[in-house]
Protein backbone atom coordinates (compact mmCIF):
# COMPACT_ATOMS: atom_id res chain seq x y z
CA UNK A 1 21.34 -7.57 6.06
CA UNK A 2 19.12 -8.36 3.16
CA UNK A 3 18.14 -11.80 2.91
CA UNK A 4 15.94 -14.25 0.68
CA UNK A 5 12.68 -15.06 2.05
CA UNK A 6 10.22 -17.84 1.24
CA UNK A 7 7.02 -17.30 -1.22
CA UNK A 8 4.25 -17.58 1.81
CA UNK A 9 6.68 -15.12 3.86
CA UNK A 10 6.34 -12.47 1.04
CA UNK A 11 2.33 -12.93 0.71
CA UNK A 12 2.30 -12.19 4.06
CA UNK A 13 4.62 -9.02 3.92
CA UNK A 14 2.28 -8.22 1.08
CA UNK A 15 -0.52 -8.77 2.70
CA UNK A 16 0.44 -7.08 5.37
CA UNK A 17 1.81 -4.33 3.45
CA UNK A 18 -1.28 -3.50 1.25
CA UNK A 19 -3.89 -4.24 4.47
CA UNK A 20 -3.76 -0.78 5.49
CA UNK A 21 -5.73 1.80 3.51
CA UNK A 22 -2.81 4.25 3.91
CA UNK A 23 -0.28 1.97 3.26
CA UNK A 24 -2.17 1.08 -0.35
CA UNK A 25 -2.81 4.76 -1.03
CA UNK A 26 1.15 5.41 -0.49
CA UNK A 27 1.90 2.35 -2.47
CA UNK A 28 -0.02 3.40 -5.54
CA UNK A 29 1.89 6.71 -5.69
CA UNK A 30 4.85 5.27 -5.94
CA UNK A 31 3.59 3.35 -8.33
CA UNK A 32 3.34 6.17 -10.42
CA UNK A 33 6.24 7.59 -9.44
CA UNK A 34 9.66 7.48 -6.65
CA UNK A 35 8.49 10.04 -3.55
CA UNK A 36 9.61 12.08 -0.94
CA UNK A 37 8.12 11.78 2.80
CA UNK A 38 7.01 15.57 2.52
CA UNK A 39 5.27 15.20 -0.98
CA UNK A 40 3.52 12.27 -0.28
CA UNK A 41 2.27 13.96 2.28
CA UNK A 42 1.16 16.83 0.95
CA UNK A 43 -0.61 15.11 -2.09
CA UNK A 44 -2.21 12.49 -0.11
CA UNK A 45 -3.14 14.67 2.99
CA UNK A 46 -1.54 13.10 5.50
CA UNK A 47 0.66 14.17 8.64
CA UNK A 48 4.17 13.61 7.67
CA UNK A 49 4.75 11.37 11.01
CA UNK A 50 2.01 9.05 9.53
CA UNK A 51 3.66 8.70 6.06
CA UNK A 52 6.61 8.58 7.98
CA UNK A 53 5.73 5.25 9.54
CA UNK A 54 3.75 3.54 6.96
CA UNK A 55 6.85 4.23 4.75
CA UNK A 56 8.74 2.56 7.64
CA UNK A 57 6.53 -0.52 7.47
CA UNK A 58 6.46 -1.03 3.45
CA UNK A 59 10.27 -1.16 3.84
CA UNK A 60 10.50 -3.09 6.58
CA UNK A 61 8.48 -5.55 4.34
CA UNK A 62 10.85 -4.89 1.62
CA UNK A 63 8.24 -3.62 -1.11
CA UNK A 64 10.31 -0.42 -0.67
CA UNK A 65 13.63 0.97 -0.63
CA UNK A 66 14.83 4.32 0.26
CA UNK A 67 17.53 6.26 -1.19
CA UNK A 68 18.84 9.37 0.36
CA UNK A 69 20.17 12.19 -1.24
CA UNK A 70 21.68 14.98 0.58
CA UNK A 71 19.16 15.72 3.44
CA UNK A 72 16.10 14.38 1.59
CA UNK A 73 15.13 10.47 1.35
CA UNK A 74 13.26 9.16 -2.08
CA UNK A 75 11.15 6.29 -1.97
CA UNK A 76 10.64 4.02 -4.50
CA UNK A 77 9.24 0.36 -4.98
CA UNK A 78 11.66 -2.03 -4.76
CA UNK A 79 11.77 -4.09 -7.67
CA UNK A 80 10.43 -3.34 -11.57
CA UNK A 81 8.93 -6.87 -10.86
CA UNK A 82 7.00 -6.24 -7.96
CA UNK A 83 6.08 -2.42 -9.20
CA UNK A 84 4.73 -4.16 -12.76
CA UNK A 85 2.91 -7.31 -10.66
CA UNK A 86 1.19 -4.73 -8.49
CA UNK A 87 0.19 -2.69 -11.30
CA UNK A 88 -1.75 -6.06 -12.89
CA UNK A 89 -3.37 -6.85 -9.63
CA UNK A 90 -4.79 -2.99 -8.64
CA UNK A 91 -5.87 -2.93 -12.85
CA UNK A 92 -8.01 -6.84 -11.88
CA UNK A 93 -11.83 -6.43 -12.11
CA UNK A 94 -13.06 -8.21 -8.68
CA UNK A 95 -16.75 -10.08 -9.34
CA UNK A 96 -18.19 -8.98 -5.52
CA UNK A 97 -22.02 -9.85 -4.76
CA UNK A 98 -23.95 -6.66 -3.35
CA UNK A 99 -25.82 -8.80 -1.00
CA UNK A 100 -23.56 -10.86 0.13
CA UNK A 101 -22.99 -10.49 4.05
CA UNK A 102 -19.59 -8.61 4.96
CA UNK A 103 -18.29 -10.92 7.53
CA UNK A 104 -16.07 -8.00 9.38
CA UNK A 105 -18.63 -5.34 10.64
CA UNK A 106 -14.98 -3.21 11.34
CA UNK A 107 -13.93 -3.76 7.78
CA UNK A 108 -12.61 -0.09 6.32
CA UNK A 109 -13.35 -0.73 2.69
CA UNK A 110 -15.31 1.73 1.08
CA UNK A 111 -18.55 0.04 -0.08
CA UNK A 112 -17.82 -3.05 1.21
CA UNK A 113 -19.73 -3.51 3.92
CA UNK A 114 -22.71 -0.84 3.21
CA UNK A 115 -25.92 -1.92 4.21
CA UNK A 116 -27.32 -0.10 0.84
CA UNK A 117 -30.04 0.98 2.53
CA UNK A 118 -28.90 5.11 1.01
CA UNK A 119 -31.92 6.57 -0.68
C-alpha cells in the first residue's frame, strides 16, 4: 500500500538510503540510467545477493521502484523529481576543513577522516 509520508520521514529514508557507500554507488547508476540486479552487479563489482539487498532497502525507502519484465526486474528511481534533486545535491561543491577533527574514527568516507600524515 503506498502511502504519503511526512517531509522529516523522507530525510530520514534519504538519509538512510544514501548512508551506505553501496547504497550511494547503486543510487548514482541509476541515476544515469534504469538497472538490472545482474548488471549492477557486474559494473559495480558487487555479489548479486548484496545488490540484491541494498536494492531491497532503497525501495523499501521508496527512492526506487522496480518493474519486472518477464523473468528480469529493472530498477529505476522513483520519481523525475527526486532523480533531478539528487542529481543537484551529488553536483554541490562541499567547503570541508583538512584539519578539522573527524568526530567518527569508524567513518567510511574516503578522505574524510585521513590523518594526512601520507608522504
Amino acid at each position: 500500500m503506498l502511502t504519503i509520508t511526512t517531509q522529516l520521514d523522507v530525510m530520514n529514508r534519504l538519509g538512510r538510503a544514501m548512508a551506505d557507500p553501496t547504497r550511494s554507488r547503486i543510487l548514482m547508476s541509476l541515476l544515469d540510467r534504469p538497472g538490472y540486479p545482474a548488471d549492477l552487479s557486474r559494473d559495480l563489482g558487487l555479489s548479486r545477493s548484496n545488490v540484491s539487498n541494498h536494492l531491497a532497502c532503497l525501495r523499501d525507502c521508496g527512492i526506487v521502484v522496480a518493474e519486472p519484465e518477464g523473468r528480469k526486474t529493472r530498477y529505476e528511481v522513483s520519481d523525475p523529481h527526486l532523480a533531478r534533486a539528487l542529481t543537484v545535491l551529488i553536483e554541490v561543491t562541499l567547503a570541508v576543513d583538512e584539519n578539522a577533527e573527524c568526530m567518527d574514527q569508524g567513518c567510511p568516507v574516503p578522505g574524510c577522516c585521513d590523518s594526512g600524515d601520507e608522504a
